[in-house]
N, C-alpha and C. Protein backbone atom coordinates (compact mmCIF):
# COMPACT_ATOMS: atom_id res chain seq x y z
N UNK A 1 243.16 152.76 216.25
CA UNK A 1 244.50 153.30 216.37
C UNK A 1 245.52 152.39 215.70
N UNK A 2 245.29 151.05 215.59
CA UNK A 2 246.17 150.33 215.70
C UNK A 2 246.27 150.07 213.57
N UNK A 3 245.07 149.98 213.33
CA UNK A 3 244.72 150.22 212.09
C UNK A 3 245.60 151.35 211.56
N UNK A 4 245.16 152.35 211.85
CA UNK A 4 246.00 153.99 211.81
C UNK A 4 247.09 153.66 211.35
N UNK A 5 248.06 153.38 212.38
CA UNK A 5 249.42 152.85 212.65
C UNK A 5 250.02 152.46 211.52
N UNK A 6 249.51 151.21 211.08
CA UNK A 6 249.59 150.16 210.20
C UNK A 6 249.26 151.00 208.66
N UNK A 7 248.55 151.47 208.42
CA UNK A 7 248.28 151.85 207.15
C UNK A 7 249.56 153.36 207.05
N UNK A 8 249.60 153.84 207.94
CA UNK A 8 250.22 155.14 207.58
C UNK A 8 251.91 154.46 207.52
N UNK A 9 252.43 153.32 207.92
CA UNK A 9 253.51 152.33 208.16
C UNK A 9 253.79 151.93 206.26
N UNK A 10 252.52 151.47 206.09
CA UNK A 10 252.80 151.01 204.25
C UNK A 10 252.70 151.96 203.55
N UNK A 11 252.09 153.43 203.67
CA UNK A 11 251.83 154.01 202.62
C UNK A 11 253.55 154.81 202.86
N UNK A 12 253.82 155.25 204.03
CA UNK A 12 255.28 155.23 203.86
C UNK A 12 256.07 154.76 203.48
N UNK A 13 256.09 153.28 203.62
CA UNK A 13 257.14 152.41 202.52
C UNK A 13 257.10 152.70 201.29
N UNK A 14 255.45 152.52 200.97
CA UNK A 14 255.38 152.76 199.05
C UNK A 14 256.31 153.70 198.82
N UNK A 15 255.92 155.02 199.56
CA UNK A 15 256.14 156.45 199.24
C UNK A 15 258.17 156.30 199.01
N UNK A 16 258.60 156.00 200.02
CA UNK A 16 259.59 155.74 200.08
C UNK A 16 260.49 154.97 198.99
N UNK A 17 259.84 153.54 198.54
CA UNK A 17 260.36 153.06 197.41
C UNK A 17 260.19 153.66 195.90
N UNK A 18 258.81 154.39 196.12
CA UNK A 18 258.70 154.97 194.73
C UNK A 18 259.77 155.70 194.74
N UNK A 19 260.03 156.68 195.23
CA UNK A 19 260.97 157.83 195.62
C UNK A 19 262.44 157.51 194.96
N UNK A 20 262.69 156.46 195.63
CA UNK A 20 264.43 155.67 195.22
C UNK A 20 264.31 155.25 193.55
N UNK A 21 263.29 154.99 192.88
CA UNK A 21 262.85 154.18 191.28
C UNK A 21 263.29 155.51 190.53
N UNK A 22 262.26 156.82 191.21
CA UNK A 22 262.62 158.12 190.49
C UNK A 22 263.66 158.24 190.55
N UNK A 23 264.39 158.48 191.48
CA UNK A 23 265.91 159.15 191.52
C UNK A 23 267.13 158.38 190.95
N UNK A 24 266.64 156.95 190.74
CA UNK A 24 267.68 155.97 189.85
C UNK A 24 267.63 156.48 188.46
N UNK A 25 266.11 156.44 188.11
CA UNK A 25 266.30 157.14 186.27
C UNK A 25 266.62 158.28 186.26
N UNK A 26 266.60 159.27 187.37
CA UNK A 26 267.27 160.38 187.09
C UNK A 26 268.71 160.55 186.51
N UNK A 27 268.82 159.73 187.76
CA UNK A 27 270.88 159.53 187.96
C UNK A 27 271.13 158.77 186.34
N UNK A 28 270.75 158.12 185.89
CA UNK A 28 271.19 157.14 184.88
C UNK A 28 270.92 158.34 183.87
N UNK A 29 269.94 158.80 183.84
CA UNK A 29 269.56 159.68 182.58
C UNK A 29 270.84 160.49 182.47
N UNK A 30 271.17 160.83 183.57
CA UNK A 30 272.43 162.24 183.29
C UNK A 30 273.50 161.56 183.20
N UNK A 31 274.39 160.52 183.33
CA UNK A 31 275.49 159.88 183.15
C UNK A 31 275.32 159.44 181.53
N UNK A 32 274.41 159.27 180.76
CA UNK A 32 274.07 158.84 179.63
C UNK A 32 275.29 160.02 178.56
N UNK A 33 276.03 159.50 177.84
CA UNK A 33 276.86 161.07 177.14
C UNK A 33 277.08 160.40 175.82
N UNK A 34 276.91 161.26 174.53
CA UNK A 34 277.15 160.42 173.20
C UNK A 34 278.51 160.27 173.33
N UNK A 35 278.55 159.11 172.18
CA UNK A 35 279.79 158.18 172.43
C UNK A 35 281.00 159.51 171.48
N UNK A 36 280.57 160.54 170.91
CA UNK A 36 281.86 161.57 170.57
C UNK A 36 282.58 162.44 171.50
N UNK A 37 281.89 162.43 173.01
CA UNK A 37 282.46 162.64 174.04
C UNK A 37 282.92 161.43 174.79
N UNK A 38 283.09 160.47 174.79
CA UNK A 38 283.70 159.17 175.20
C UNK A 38 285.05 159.05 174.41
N UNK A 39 284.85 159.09 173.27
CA UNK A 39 286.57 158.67 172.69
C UNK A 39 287.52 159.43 173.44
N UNK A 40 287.74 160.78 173.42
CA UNK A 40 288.59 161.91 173.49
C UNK A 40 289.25 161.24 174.85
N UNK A 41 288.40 161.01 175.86
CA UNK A 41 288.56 160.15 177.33
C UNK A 41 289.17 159.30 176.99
N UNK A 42 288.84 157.73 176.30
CA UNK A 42 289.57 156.57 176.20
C UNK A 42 291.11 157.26 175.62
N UNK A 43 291.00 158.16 174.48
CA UNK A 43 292.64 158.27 174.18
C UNK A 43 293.55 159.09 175.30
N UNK A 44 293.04 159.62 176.79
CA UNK A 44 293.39 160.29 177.52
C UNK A 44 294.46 159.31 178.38
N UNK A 45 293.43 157.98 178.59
CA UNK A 45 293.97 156.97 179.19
C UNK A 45 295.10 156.00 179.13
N UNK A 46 295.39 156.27 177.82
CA UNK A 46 296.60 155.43 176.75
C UNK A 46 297.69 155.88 177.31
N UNK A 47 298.89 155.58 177.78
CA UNK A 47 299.83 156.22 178.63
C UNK A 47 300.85 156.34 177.31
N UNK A 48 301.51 157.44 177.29
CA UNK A 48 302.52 158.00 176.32
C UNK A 48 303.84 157.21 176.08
N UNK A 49 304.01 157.41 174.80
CA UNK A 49 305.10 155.57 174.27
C UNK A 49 306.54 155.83 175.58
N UNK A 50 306.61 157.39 175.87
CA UNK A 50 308.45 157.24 176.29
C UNK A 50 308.19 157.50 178.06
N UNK A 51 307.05 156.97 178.48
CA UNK A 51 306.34 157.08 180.04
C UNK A 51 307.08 155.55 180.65
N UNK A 52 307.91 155.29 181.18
CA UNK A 52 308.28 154.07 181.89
C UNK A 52 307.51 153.25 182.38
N UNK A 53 307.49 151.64 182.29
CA UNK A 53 306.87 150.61 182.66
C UNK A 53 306.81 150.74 184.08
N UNK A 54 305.00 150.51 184.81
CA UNK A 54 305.09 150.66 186.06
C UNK A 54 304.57 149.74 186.72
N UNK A 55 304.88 149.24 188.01
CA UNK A 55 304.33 147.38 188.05
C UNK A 55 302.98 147.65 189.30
N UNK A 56 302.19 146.80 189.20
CA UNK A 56 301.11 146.98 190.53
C UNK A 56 301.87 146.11 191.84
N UNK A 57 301.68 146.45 192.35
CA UNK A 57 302.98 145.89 193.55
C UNK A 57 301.54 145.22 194.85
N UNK A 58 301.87 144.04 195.28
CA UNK A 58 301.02 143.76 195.83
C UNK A 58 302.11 143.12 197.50
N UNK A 59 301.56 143.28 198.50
CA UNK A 59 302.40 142.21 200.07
C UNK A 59 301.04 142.07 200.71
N UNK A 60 301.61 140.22 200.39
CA UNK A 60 300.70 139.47 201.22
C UNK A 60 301.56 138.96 203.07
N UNK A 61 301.30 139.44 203.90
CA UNK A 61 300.27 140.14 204.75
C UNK A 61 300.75 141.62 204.27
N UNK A 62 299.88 142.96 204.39
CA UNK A 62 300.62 143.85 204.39
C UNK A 62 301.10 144.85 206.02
N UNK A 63 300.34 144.23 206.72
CA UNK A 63 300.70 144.01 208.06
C UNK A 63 301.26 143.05 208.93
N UNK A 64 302.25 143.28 209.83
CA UNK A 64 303.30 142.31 210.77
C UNK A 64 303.47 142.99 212.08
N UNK A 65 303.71 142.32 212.80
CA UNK A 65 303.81 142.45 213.99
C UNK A 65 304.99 142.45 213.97
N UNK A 66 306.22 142.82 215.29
CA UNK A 66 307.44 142.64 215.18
C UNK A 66 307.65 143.26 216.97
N UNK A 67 308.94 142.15 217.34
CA UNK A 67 309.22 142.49 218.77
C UNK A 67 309.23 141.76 219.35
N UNK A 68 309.44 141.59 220.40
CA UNK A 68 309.70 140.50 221.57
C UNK A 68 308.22 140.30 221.99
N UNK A 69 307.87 141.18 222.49
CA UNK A 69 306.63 141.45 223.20
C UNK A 69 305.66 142.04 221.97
N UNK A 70 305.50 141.73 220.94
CA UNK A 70 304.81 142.44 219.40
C UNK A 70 304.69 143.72 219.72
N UNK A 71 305.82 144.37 219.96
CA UNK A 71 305.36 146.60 220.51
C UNK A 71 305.69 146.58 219.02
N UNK A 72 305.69 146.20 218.30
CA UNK A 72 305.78 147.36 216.82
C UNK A 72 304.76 146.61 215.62
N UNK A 73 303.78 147.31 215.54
CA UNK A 73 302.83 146.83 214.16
C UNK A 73 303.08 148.12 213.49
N UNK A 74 303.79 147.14 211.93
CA UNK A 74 304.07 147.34 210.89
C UNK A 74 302.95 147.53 209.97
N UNK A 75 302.80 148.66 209.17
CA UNK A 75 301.82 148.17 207.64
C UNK A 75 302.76 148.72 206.44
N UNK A 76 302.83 147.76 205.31
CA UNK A 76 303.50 148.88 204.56
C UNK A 76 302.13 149.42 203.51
N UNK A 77 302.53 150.56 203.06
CA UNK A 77 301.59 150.55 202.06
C UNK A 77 302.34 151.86 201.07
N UNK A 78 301.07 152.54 199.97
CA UNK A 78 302.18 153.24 198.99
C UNK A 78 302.73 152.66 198.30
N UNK A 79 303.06 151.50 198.05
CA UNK A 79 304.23 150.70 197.34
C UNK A 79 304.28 151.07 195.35
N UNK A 80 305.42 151.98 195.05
CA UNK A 80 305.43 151.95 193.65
C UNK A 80 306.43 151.19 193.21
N UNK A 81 306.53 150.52 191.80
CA UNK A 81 307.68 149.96 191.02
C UNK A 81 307.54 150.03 189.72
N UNK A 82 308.83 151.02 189.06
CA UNK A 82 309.09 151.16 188.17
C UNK A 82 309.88 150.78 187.41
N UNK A 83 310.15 150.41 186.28
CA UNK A 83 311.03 149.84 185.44
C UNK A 83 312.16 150.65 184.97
N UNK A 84 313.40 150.61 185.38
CA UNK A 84 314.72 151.82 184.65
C UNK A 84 315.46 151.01 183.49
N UNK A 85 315.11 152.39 182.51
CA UNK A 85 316.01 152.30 181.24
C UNK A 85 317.06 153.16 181.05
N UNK A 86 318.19 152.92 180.37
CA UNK A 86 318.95 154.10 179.70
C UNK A 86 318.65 154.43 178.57
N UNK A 87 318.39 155.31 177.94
CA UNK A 87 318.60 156.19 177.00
C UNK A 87 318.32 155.08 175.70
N UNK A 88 318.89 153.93 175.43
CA UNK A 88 318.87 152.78 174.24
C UNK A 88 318.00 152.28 174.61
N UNK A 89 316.80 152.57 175.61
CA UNK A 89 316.16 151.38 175.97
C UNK A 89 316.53 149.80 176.96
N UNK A 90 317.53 150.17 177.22
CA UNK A 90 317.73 148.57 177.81
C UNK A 90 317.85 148.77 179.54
N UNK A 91 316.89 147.42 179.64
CA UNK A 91 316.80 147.66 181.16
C UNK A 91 318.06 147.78 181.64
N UNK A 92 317.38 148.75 182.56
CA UNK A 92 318.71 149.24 184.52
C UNK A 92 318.19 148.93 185.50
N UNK A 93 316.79 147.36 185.45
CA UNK A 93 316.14 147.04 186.96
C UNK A 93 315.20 147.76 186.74
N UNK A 94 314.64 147.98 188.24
CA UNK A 94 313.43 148.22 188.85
C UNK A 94 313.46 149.11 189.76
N UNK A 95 313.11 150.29 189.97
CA UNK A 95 313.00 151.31 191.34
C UNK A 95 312.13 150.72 192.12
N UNK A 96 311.85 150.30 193.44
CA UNK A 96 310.85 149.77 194.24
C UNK A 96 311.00 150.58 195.15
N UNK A 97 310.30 151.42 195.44
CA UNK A 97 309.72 152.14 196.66
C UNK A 97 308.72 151.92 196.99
N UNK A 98 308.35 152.23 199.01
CA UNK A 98 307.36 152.16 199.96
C UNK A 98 307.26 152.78 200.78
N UNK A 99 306.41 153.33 201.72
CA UNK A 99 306.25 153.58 202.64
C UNK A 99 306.23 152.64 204.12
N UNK A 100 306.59 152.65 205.04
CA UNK A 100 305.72 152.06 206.31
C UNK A 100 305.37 152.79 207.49
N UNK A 101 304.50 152.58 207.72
CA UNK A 101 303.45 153.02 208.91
C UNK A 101 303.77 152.57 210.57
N UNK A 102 304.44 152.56 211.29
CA UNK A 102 305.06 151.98 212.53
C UNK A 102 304.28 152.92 213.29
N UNK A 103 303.65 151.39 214.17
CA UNK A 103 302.83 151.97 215.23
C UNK A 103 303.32 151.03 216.80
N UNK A 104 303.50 152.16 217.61
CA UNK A 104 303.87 151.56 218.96
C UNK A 104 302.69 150.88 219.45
N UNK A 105 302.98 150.03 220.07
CA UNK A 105 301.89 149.23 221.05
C UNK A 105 301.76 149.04 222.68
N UNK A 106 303.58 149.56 222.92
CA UNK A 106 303.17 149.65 224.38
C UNK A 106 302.73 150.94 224.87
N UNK A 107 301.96 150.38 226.47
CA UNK A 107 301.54 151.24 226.74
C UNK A 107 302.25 152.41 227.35
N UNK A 108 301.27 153.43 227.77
CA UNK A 108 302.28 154.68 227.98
C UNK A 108 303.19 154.54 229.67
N UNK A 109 304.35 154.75 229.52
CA UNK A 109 304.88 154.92 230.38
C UNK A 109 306.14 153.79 230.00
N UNK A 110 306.02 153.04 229.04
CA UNK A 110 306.74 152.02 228.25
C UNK A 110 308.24 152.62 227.31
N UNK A 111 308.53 151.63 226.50
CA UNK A 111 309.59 151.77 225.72
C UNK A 111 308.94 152.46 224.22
N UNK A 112 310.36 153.89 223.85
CA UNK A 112 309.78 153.87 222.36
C UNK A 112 310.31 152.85 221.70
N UNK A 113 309.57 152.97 220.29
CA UNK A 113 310.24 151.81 219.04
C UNK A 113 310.70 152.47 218.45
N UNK A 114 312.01 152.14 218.45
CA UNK A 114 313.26 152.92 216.82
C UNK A 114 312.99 151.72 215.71
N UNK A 115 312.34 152.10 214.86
CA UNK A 115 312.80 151.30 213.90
C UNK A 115 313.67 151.82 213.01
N UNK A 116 314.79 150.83 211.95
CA UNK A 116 315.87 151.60 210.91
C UNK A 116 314.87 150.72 210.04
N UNK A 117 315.11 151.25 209.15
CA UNK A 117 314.80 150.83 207.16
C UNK A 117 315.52 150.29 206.57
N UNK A 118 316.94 150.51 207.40
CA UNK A 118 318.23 149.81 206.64
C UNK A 118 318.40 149.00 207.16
N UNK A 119 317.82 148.38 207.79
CA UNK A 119 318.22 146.97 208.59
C UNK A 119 317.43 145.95 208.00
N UNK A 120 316.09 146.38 207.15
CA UNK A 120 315.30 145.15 206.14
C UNK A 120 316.24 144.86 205.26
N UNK A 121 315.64 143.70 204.32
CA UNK A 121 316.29 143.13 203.16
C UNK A 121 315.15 142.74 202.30
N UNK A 122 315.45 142.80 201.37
CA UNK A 122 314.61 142.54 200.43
C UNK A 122 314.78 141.24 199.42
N UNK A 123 314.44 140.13 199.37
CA UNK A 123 314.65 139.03 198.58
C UNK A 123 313.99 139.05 197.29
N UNK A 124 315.04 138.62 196.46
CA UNK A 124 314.85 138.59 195.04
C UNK A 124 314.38 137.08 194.44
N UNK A 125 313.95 137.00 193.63
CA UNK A 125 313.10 135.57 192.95
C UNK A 125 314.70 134.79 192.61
N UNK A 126 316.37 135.44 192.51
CA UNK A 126 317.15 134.33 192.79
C UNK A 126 317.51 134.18 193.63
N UNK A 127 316.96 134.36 194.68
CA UNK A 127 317.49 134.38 196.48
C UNK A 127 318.55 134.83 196.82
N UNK A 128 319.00 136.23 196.33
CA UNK A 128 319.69 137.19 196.85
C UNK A 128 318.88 138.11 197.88
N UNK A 129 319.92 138.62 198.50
CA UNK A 129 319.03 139.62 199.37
C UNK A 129 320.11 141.08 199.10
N UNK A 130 319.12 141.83 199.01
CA UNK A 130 319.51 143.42 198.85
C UNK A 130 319.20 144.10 199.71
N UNK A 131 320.02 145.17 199.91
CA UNK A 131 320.46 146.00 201.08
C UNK A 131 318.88 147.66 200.86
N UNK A 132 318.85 148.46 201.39
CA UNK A 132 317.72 149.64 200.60
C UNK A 132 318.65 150.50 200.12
N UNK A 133 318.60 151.14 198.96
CA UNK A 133 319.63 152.25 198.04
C UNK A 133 319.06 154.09 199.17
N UNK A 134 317.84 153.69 199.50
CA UNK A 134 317.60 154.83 200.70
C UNK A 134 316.37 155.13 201.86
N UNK A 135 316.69 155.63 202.56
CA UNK A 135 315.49 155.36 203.70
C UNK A 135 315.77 155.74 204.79
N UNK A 136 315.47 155.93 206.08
CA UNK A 136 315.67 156.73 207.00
C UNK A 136 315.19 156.20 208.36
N UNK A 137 314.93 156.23 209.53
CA UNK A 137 314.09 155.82 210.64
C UNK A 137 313.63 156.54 211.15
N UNK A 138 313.25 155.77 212.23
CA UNK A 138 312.15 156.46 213.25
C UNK A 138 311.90 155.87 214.50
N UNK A 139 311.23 157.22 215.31
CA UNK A 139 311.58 157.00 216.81
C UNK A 139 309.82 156.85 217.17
N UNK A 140 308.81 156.12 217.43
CA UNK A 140 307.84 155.85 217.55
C UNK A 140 308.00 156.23 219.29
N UNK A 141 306.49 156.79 220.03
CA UNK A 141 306.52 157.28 221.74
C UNK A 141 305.53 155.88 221.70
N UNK A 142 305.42 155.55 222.80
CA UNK A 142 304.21 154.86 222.97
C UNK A 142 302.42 155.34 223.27
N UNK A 143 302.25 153.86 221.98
CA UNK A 143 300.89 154.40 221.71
C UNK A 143 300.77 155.34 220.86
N UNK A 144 301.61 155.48 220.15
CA UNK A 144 301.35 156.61 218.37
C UNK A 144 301.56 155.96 217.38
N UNK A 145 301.66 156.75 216.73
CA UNK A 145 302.06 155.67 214.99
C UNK A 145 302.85 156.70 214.23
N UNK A 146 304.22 156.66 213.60
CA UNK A 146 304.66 157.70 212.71
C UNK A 146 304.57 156.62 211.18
N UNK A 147 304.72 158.08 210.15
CA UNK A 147 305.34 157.33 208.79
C UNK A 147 306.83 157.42 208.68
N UNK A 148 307.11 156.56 207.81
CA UNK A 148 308.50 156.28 207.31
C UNK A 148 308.73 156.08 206.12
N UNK A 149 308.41 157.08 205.18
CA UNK A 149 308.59 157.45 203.81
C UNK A 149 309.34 157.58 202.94
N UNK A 150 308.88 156.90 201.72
CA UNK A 150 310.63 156.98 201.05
C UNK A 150 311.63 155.84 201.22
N UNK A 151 310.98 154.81 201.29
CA UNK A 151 312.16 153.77 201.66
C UNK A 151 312.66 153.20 199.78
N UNK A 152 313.59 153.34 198.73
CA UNK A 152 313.96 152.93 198.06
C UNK A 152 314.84 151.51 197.65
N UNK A 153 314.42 150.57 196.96
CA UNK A 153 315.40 149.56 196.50
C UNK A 153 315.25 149.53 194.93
N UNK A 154 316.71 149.25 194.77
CA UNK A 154 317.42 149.59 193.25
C UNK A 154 317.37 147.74 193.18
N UNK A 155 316.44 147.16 191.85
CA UNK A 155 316.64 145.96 191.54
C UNK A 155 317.31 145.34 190.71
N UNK A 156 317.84 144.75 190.30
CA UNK A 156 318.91 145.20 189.44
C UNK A 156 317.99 143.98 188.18
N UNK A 157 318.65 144.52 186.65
CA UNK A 157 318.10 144.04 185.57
C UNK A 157 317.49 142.35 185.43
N UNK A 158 316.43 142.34 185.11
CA UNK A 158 316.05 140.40 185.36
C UNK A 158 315.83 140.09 186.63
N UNK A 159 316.16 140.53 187.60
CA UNK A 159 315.25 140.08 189.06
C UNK A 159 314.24 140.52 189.27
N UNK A 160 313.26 140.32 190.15
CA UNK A 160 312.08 140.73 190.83
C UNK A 160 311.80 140.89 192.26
N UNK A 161 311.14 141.55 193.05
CA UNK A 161 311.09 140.90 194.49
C UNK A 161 310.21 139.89 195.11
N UNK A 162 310.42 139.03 195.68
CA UNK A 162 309.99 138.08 196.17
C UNK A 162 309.45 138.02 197.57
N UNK A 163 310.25 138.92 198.47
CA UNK A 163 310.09 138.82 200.02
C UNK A 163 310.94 139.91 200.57
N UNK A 164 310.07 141.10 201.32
CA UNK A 164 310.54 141.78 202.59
C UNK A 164 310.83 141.19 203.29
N UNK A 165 311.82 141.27 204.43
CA UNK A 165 312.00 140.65 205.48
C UNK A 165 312.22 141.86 206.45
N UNK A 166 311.40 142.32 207.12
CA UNK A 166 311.52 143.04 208.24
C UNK A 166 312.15 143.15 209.55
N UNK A 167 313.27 143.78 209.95
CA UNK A 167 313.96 143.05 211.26
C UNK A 167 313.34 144.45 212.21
N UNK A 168 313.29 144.12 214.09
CA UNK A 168 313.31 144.62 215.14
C UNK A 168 313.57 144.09 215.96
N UNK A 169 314.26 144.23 217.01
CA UNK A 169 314.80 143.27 218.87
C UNK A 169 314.73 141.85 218.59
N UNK A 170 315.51 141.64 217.65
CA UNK A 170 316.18 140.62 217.21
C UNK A 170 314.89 139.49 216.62
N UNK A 171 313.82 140.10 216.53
CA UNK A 171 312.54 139.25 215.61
C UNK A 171 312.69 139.99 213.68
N UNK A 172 312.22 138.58 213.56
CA UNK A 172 312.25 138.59 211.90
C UNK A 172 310.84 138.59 211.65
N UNK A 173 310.27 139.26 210.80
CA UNK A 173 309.09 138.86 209.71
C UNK A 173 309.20 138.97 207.95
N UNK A 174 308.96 138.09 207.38
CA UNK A 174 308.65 138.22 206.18
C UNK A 174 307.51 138.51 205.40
N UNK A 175 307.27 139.62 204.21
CA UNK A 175 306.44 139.60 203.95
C UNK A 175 306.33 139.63 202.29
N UNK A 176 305.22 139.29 201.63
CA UNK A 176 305.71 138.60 200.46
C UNK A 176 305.33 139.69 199.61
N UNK A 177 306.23 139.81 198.28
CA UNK A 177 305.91 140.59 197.47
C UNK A 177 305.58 140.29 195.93
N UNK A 178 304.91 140.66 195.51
CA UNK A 178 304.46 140.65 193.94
C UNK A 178 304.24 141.21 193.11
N UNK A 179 305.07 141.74 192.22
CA UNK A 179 304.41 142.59 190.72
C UNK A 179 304.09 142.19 189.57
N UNK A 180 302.87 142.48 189.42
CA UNK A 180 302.00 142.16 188.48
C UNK A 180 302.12 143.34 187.08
């Protein structure tokens, strides 16, 4: 029996690994495409000369805690930034928009979290701080999470951002920003 066991144990493995070898050259065989269907793609990718400069926007943490008692975890995410021109070409700044994600933490029977959007600031690489050009709030119940979409800052020509600073019940967090 024990023999049994054992042999019908390996010939399943074989069976099994052969199995995965076939289905790799399968898969590879069909992804294989002559290279006169490849160009048409690469020139698809080339973004069009009068398409505006767009930055990869990165925040290191992109989560914070915030509150007396930490009832509000923050994430931002979404984050776009675009480059504004007029008409001659010459920069008008940077559009920076985000989203954030506000999630209550106390428990039920607790306080909601209002957070405003207009109460952050945003720090610039010359250590100004800017106000948001638009954005809205929100009334979080406990123990949910809403979005808060649409938060806009207008950068103005030659600056960059450097640092969110997030305010709630009189706690600060900063969180750092980067476009690449």
């Amino acid at each position: 029996m024990k023999k049994t066991l054992i042999t019908f144990a390996a010939v399943a493995t074989m069976a099994l690994f052969a199995c995965k070898d076939k289905a790799k050259e399968e898969s590879s065989g069909d992804t294989t495409t002559p290279s006169a269907e490849q160009k048409p793609a690469e020139a698809e990718s080339k973004p069009a000369a009068n398409e505006p400069k767009t930055y990869k926007v990165t925040f290191a943490p992109d989560t914070v805690y915030l509150g007396k008692k930490k009832e509000a975890f923050i994430k931002v995410k979404n984050a776009q930034a675009v480059a504004l021109q007029d008409p001659d070409g010459k920069s008008e700044g940077i559009e920076f928009t985000f989203d954030l994600e506000v999630t209550n933490k106390t428990a039920m029977g607790g306080n909601s979290v209002y957070f405003i959007a207009s109460e952050s600031r945003l720090t610039l690489d010359n250590n100004n701080n800017i106000t948001q050009h638009s954005g809205s709030s929100v009334s979080v119940d406990p123990e949910s999470t809403k979005d808060l979409t649409g938060i806009v800052y207008k950068i103005p020509a030659g600056a960059k951002p450097k640092a969110l600073n997030l305010f709630y019940d009189g706690t600060r967090v900063s969180v750092g920003v980067a476009l690449e």
